[in-house]
Protein backbone atom coordinates (compact mmCIF):
# COMPACT_ATOMS: atom_id res chain seq x y z
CA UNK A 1 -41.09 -9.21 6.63
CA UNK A 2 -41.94 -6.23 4.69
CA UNK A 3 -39.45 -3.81 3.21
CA UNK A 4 -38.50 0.02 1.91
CA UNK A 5 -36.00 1.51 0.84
CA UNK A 6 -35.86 5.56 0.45
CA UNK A 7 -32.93 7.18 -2.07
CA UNK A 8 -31.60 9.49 -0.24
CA UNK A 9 -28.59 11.21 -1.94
CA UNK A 10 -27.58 9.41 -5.49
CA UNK A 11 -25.81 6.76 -3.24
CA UNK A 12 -26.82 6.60 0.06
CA UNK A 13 -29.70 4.55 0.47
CA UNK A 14 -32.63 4.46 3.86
CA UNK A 15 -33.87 1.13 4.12
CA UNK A 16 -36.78 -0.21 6.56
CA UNK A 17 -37.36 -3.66 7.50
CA UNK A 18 -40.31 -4.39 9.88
CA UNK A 19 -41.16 -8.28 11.04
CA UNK A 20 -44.35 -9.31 12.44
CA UNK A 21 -44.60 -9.13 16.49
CA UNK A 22 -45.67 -12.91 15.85
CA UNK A 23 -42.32 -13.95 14.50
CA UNK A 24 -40.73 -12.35 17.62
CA UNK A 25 -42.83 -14.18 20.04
CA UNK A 26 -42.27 -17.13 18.58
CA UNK A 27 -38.52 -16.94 18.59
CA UNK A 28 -38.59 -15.63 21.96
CA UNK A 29 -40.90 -18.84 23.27
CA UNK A 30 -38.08 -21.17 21.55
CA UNK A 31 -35.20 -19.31 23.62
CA UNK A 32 -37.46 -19.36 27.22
CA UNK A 33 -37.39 -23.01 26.44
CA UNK A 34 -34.00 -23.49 26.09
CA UNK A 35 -33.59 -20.98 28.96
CA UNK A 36 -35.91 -23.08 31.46
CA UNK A 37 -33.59 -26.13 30.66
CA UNK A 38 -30.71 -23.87 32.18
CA UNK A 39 -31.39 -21.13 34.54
CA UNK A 40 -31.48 -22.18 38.20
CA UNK A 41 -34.00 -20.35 40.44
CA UNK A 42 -34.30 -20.43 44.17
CA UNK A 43 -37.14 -22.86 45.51
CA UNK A 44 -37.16 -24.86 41.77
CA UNK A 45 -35.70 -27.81 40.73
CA UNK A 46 -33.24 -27.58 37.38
CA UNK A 47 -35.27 -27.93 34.61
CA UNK A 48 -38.82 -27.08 36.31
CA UNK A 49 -38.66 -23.21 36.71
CA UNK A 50 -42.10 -22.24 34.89
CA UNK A 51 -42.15 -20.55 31.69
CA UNK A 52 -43.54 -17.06 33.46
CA UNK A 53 -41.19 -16.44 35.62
CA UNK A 54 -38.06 -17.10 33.01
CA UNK A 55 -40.00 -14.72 30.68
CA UNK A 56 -40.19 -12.29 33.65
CA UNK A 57 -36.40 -12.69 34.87
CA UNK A 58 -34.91 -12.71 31.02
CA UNK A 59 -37.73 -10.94 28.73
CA UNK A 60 -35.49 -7.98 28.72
CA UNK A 61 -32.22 -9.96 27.43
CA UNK A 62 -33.92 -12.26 24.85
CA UNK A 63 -36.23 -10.00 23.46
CA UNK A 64 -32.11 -7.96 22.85
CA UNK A 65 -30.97 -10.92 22.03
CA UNK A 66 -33.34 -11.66 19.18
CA UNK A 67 -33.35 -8.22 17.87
CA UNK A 68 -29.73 -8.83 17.30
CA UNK A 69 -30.36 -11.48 15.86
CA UNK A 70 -33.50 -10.43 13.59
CA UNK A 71 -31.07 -7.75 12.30
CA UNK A 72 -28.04 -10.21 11.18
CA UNK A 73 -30.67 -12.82 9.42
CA UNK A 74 -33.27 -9.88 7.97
CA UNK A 75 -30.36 -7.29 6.88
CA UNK A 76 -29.23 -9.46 4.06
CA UNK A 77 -32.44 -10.82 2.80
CA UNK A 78 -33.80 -7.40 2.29
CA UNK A 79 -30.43 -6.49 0.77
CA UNK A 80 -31.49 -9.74 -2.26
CA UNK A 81 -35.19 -8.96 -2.39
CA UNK A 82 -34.13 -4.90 -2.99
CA UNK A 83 -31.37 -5.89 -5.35
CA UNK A 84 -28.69 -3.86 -3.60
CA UNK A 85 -25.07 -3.90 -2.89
CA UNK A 86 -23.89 -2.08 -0.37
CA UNK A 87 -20.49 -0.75 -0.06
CA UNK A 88 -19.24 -1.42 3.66
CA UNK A 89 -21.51 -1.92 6.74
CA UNK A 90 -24.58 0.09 7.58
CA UNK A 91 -25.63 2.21 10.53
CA UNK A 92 -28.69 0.76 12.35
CA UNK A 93 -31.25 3.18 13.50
CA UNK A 94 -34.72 4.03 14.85
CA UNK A 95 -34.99 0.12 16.30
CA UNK A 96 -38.41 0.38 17.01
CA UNK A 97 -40.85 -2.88 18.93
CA UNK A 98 -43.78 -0.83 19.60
CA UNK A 99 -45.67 -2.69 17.14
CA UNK A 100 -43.75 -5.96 16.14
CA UNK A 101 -39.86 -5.35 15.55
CA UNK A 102 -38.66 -2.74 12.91
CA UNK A 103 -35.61 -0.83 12.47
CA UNK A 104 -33.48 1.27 9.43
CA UNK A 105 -30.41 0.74 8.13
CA UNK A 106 -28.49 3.43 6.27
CA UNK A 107 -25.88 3.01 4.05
CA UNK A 108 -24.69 3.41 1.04
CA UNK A 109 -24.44 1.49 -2.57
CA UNK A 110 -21.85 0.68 -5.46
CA UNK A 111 -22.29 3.25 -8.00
CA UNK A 112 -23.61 2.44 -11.62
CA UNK A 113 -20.53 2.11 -13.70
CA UNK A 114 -20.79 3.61 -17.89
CA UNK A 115 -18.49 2.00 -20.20
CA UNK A 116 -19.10 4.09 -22.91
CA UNK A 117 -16.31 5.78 -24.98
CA UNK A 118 -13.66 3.37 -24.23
CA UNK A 119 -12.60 3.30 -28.16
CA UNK A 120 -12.15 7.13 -27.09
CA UNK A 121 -9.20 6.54 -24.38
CA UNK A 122 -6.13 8.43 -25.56
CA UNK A 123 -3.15 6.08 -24.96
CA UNK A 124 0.44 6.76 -25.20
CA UNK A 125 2.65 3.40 -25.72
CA UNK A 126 6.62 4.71 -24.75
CA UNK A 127 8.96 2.31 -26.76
CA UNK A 128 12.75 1.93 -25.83
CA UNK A 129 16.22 -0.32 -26.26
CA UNK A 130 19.14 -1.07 -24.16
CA UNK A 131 21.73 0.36 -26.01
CA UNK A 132 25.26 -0.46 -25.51
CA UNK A 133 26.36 2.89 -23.37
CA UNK A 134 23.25 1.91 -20.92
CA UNK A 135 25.44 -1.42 -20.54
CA UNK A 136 28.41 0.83 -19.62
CA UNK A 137 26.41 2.45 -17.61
CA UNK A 138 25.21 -0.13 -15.78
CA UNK A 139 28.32 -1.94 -15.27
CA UNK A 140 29.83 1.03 -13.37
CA UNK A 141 26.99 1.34 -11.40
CA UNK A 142 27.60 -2.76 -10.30
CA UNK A 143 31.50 -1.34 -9.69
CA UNK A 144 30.12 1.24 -7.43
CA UNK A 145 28.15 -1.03 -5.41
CA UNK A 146 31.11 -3.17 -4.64
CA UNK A 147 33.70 -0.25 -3.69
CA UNK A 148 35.60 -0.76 -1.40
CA UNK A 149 36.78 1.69 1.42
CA UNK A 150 40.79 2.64 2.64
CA UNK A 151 41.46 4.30 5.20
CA UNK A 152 43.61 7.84 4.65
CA UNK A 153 45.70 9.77 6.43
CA UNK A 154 44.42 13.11 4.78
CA UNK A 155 41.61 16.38 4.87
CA UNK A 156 38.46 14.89 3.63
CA UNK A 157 36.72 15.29 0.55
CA UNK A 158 34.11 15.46 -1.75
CA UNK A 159 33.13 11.44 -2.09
CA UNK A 160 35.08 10.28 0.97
CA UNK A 161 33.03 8.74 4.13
CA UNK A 162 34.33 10.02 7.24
CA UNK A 163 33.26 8.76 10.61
CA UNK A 164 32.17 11.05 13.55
CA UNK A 165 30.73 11.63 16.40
CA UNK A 166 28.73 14.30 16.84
CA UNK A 167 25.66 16.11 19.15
CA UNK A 168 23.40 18.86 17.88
CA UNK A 169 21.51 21.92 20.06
CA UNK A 170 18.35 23.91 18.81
CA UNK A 171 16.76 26.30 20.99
CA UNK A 172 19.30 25.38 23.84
CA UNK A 173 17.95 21.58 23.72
CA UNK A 174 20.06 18.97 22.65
CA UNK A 175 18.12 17.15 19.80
CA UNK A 176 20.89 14.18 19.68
CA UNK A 177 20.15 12.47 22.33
CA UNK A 178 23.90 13.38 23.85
CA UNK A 179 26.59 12.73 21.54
CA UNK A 180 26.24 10.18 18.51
CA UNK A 181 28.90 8.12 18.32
CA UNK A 182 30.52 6.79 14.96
CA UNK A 183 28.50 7.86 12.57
CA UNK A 184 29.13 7.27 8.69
CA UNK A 185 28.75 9.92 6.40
CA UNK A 186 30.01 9.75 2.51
CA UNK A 187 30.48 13.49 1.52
CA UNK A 188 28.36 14.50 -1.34
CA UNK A 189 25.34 12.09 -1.08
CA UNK A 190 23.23 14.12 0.56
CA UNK A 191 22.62 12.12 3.37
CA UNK A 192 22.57 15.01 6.17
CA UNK A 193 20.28 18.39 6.04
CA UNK A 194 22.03 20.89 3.61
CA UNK A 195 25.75 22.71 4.70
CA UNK A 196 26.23 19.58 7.11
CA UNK A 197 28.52 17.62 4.85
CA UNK A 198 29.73 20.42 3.05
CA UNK A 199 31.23 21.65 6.77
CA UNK A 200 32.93 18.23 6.97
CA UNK A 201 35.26 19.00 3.90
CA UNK A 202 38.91 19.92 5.21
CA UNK A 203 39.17 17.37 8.28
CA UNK A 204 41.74 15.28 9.15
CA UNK A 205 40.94 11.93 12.17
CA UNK A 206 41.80 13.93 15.16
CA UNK A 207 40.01 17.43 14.03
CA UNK A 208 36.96 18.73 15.64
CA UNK A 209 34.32 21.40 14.44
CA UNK A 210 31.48 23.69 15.46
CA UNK A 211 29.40 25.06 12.68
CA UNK A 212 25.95 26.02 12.53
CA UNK A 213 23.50 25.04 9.72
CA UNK A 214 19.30 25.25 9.41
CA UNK A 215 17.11 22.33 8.87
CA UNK A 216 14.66 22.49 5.80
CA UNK A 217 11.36 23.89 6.44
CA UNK A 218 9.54 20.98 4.99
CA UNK A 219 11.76 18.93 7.47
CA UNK A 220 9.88 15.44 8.77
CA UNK A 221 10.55 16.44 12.55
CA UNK A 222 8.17 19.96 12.94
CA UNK A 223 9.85 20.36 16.03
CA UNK A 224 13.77 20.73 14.12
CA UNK A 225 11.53 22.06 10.80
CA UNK A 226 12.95 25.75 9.89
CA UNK A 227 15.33 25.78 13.06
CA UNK A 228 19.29 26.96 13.12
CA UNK A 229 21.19 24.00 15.32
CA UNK A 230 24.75 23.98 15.97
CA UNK A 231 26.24 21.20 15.78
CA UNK A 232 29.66 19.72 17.36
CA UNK A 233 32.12 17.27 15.43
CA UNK A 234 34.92 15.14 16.43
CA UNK A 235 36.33 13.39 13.10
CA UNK A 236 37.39 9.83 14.24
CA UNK A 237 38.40 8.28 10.67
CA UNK A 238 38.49 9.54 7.13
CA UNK A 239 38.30 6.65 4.46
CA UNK A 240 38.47 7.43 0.40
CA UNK A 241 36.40 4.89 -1.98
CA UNK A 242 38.62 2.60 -3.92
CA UNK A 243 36.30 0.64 -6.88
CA UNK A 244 37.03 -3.00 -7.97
CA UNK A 245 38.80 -4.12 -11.58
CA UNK A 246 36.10 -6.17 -13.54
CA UNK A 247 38.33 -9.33 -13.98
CA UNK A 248 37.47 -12.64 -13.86
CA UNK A 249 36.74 -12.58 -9.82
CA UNK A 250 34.48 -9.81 -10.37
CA UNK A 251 32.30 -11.27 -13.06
CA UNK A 252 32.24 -14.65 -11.23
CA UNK A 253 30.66 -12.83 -7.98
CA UNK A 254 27.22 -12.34 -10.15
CA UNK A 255 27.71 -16.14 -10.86
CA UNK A 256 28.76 -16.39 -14.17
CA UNK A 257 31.18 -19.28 -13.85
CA UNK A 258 32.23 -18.28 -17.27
CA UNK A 259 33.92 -15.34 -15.93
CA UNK A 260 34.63 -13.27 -19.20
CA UNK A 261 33.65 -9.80 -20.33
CA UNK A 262 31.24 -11.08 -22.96
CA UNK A 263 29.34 -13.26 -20.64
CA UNK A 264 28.98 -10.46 -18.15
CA UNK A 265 27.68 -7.61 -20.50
CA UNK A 266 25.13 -10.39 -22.42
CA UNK A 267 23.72 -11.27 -18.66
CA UNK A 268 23.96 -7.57 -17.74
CA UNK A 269 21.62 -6.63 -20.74
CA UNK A 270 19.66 -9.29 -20.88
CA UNK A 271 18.75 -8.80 -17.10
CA UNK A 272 18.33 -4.78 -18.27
CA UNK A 273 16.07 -5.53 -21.29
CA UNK A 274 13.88 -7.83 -18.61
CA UNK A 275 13.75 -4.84 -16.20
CA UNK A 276 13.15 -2.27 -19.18
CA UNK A 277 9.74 -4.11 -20.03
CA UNK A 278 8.64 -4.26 -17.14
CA UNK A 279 8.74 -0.88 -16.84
CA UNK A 280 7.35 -0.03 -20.16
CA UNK A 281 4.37 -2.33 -19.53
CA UNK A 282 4.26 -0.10 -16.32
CA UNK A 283 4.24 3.23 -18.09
CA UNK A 284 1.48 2.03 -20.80
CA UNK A 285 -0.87 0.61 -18.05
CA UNK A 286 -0.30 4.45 -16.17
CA UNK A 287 -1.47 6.12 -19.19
CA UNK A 288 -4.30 3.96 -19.96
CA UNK A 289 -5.68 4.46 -15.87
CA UNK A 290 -4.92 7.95 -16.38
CA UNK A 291 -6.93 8.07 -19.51
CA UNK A 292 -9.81 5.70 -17.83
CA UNK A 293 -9.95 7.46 -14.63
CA UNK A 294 -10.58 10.65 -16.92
CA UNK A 295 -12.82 9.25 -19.12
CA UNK A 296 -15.38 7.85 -16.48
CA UNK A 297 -16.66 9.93 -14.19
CA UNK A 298 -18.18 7.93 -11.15
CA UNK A 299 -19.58 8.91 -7.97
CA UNK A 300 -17.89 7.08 -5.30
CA UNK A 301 -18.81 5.83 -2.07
CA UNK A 302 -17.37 7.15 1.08
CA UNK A 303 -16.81 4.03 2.96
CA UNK A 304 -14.54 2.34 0.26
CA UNK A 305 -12.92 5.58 -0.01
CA UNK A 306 -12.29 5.79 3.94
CA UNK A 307 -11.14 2.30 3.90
CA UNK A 308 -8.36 2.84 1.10
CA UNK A 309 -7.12 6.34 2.56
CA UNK A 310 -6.80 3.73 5.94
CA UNK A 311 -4.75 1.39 4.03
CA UNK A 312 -2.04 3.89 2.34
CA UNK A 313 -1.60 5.51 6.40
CA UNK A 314 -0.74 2.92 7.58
CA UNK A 315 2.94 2.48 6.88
CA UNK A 316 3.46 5.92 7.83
CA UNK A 317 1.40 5.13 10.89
CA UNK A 318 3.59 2.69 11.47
CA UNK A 319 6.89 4.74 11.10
CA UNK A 320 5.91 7.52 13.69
CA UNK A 321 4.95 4.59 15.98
CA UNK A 322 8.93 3.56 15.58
CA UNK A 323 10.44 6.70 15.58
CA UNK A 324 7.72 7.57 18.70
CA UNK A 325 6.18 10.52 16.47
CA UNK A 326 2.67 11.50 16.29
CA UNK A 327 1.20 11.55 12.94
CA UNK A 328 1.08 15.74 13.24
CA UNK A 329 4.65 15.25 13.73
CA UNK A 330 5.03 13.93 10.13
CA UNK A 331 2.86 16.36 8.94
CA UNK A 332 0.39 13.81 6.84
CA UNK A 333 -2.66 15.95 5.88
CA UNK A 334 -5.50 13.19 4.72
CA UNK A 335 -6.40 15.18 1.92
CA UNK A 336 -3.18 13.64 0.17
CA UNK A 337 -4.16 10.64 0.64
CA UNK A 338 -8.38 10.84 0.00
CA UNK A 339 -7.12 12.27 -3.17
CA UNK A 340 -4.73 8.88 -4.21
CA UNK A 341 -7.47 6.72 -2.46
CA UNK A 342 -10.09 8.07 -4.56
CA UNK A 343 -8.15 7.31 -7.70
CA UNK A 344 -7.70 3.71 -6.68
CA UNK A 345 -11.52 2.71 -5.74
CA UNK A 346 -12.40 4.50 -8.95
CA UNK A 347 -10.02 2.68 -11.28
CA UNK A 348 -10.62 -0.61 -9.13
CA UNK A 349 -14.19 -0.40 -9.34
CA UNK A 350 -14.43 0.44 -13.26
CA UNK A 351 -11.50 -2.17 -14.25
CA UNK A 352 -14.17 -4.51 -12.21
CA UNK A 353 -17.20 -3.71 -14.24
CA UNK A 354 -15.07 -3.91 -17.40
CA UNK A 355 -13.68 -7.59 -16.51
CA UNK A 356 -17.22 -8.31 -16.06
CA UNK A 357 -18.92 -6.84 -18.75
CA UNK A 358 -16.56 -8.41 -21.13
CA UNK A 359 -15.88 -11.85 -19.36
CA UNK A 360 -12.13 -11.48 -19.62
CA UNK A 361 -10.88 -14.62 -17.26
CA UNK A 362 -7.94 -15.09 -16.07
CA UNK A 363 -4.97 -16.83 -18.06
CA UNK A 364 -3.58 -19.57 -16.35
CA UNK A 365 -0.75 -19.54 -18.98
CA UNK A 366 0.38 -16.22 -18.03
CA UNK A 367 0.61 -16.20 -14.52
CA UNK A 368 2.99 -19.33 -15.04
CA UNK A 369 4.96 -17.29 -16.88
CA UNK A 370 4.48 -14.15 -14.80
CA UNK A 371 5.83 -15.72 -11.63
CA UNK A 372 8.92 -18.15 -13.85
CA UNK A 373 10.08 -14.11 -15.50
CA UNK A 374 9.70 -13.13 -11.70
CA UNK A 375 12.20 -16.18 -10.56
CA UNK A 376 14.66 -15.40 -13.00
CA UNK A 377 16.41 -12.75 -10.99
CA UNK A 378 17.07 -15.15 -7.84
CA UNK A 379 19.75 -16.94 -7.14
CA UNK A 380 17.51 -20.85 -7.46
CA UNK A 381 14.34 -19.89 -10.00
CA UNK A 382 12.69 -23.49 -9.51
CA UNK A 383 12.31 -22.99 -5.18
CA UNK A 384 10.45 -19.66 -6.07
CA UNK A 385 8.21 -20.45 -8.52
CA UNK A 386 7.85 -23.40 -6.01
CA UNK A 387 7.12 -20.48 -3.13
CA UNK A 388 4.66 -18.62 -5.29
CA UNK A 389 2.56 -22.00 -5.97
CA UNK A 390 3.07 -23.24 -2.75
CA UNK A 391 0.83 -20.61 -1.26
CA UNK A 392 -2.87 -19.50 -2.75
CA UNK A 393 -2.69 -16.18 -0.94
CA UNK A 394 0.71 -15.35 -2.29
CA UNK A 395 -0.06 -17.06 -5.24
CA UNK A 396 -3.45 -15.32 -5.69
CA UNK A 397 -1.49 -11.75 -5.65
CA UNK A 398 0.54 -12.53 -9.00
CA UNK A 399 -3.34 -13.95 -10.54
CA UNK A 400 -4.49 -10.30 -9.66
CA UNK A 401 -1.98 -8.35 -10.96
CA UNK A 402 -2.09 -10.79 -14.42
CA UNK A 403 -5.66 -10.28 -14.66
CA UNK A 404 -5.19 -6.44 -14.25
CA UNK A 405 -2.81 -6.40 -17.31
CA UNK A 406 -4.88 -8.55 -19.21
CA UNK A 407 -7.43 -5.99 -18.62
CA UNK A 408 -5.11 -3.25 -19.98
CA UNK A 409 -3.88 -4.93 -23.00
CA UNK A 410 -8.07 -5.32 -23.61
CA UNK A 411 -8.24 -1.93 -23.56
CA UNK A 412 -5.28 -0.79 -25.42
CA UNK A 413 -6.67 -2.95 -28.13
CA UNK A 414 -9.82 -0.54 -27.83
CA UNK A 415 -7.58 2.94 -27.31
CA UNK A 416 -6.67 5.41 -29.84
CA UNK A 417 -2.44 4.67 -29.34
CA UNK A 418 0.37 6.85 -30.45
CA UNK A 419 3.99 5.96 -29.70
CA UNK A 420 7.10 7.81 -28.41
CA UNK A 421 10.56 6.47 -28.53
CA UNK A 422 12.96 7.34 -25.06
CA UNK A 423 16.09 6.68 -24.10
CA UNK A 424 16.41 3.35 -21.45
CA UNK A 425 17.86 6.27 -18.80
CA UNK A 426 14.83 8.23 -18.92
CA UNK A 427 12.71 5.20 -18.78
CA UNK A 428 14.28 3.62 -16.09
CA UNK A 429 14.55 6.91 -13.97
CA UNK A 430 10.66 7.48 -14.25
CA UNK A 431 9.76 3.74 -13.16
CA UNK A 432 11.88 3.69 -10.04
CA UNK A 433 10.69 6.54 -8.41
């Protein structure tokens, strides 16, 4: 087998691999062997056809057959004898059995990966506390999610849910499907396209409403995108929100048997402070990919890149397929997401070659302790730490994300770090979006 390989951009990569017309023959004599076992002919017994006439019925297909098959078993050994890794699967061309069998694949190759300047990287390390107002806070916002809601015999208002029914026309076509029928809508969260819910303020059960508002232009639906509808309303119930006492029953319902004030707002921060370091660990790791992904400049190959912009589609894909939208109904230009996916092969590949360059392994230790802080928030810990371990693939997802951060915290220890001190709201706001 002899081999060459031709640079033809800084990562795309020509590579010929010719094998002797002897090696060919030779396979192809071992399959017209096997084949003469097989075949049945007219006017032979099974077994007995001569070798001729096999070669003369099948020299087309095996001779394809072991091209195919030259191509699997040469491809890769000229990839080790030429040192290279390619990054996704090449194009075969110019197959060629004039003289012998030869063909070229193209592709192209991971890039070379500097390192250099990493005691350079400009870190920022955000610091914060739960205070005790963030506890209020947060308590109110566990009130809230167990409102309850009474029904009223009154003109609706701002934070009320009123039920309707309701149909909608733009440009004479009714966009509802017919009417909707008992629909839920709490005034004031924004739920409906702007001046819907703000037309629904002032009705009693019993009332009914035309009004006409526009959809946004940057609406999901480009059909409904920009356009005036009218809508129709029948108002079928109008309920006020009504939020619970924090008593004893209250505090018990987030299983603290205890069921006193100081025992909820010690569980409530304690749960906070967990959730507040996660997020902090979150924000330092952003700033030191932002910082790497500055720092090193890479060229990057256009398979991996095509691969990840694949991967963050998909959901999306898979939303228009449920609503029955076409992706140019959503209005997903790929650009967006070439531009994400070329930040993640970058920062994957270069966290790679710093793992390797500085053998960090993985601590066992840590992703024990990764998945227990993970259980903590469940209702029976032991059964999901039990669930993570239970399972290498699910188990092997925590082991990558532990390794990641141990990779960060390597080079924070590197970084040039300064510190800013926020408020738990601001930190907390920032991580959950």
């Amino acid at each position: 087998m002899q081999v060459s390989v031709e640079k033809t951009s800084e990562l795309s990569r020509k590579m010929t691999v010719s094998v002797p017309e002897s090696v060919v023959q030779e396979k192809m004599a071992t399959r017209f062997k096997s084949l003469a076992r097989e075949v049945k002919v007219d006017g032979f017994r099974p077994g007995k056809v001569p070798a001729h006439i096999v070669k003369k019925l099948y020299g087309d297909r095996v001779r394809g057959e072991i091209a195919g098959d030259l191509i699997q078993s040469t491809y890769y050994e000229a990839l080790q004898n030429q040192a290279l890794k390619p990054a996704g699967q090449p194009y075969i061309d110019s197959v060629d059995e004039s003289e012998g069998f030869k063909y070229t694949a193209i592709f192209e190759v991971y890039p070379e990966i500097p390192l250099e300047g990493l005691d350079q990287l400009e870190v920022v390390r955000s610091l914060s506390s739960v205070e005790e107002a963030d506890v209020d806070t947060m308590i109110e916002k566990l009130r809230t999610q167990k409102l309850t809601w009474t029904l009223v015999d009154r003109s609706a208002q701002e934070k009320d849910r009123i039920t309707i029914n309701f149909s909608g026309i733009a440009d004479e076509e009714n966009f509802t499907n017919g009417k909707v029928e008992n629909y839920s809508v709490e005034i004031g969260a924004n739920q409906m396209i702007p001046g819907f819910e703000e037309n629904l303020i002032g009705l009693q059960a019993g009332a009914s409403k035309n009004f006409t508002t526009t959809f946004p232009e940057e609406y999901g639906n480009t059909k409904l995108a920009g356009k005036t509808a009218e809508f129709e309303v029948d108002v079928v119930k109008v309920e006020e929100p009504t939020l619970p006492e924090i008593n004893e029953e209250f505090i018990k319902s987030y299983g603290l048997e205890e069921g006193t004030m100081e025992s909820f707002r010690a569980d409530v921060k304690t749960n906070m402070e967990r959730e507040l370091a996660n997020a902090l660990q979150a924000r330092l790791k952003n700033s030191v990919m932002d910082a790497l992904y500055e720092k090193i400049q890479i060229s990057l190959p256009s398979p991996l890149i095509n691969e990840e912009a694949e991967n963050l589609m998909k959901p999306y894909i898979e939303t228009a397929k449920r609503q029955k939208l076409s992706l140019e109904d959503l209005q997903l230009p790929r650009d967006v997401f070439e531009a994400q996916a070329k930040r993640r092969v970058a920062l994957g590949l270069i966290l790679g070659e710093v793992i390797q360059k500085n053998a960090i392994t993985l601590d066992d230790n840590k992703v024990r302790s990764t998945v227990e802080d993970m259980a903590k928030s469940y209702e029976s810990p032991e059964e999901v730490v039990n669930w993570y371990y239970s399972d290498k693939s699910r188990l092997n997802d925590v082991q990558q994300m532990v390794l990641e951060n141990q990779t960060v915290e390597w080079l924070v220890a590197q970084a040039k770090v300064s510190e800013e001190t926020l408020p738990f709201s601001e930190v907390m706001e920032k991580h959950q979006r």
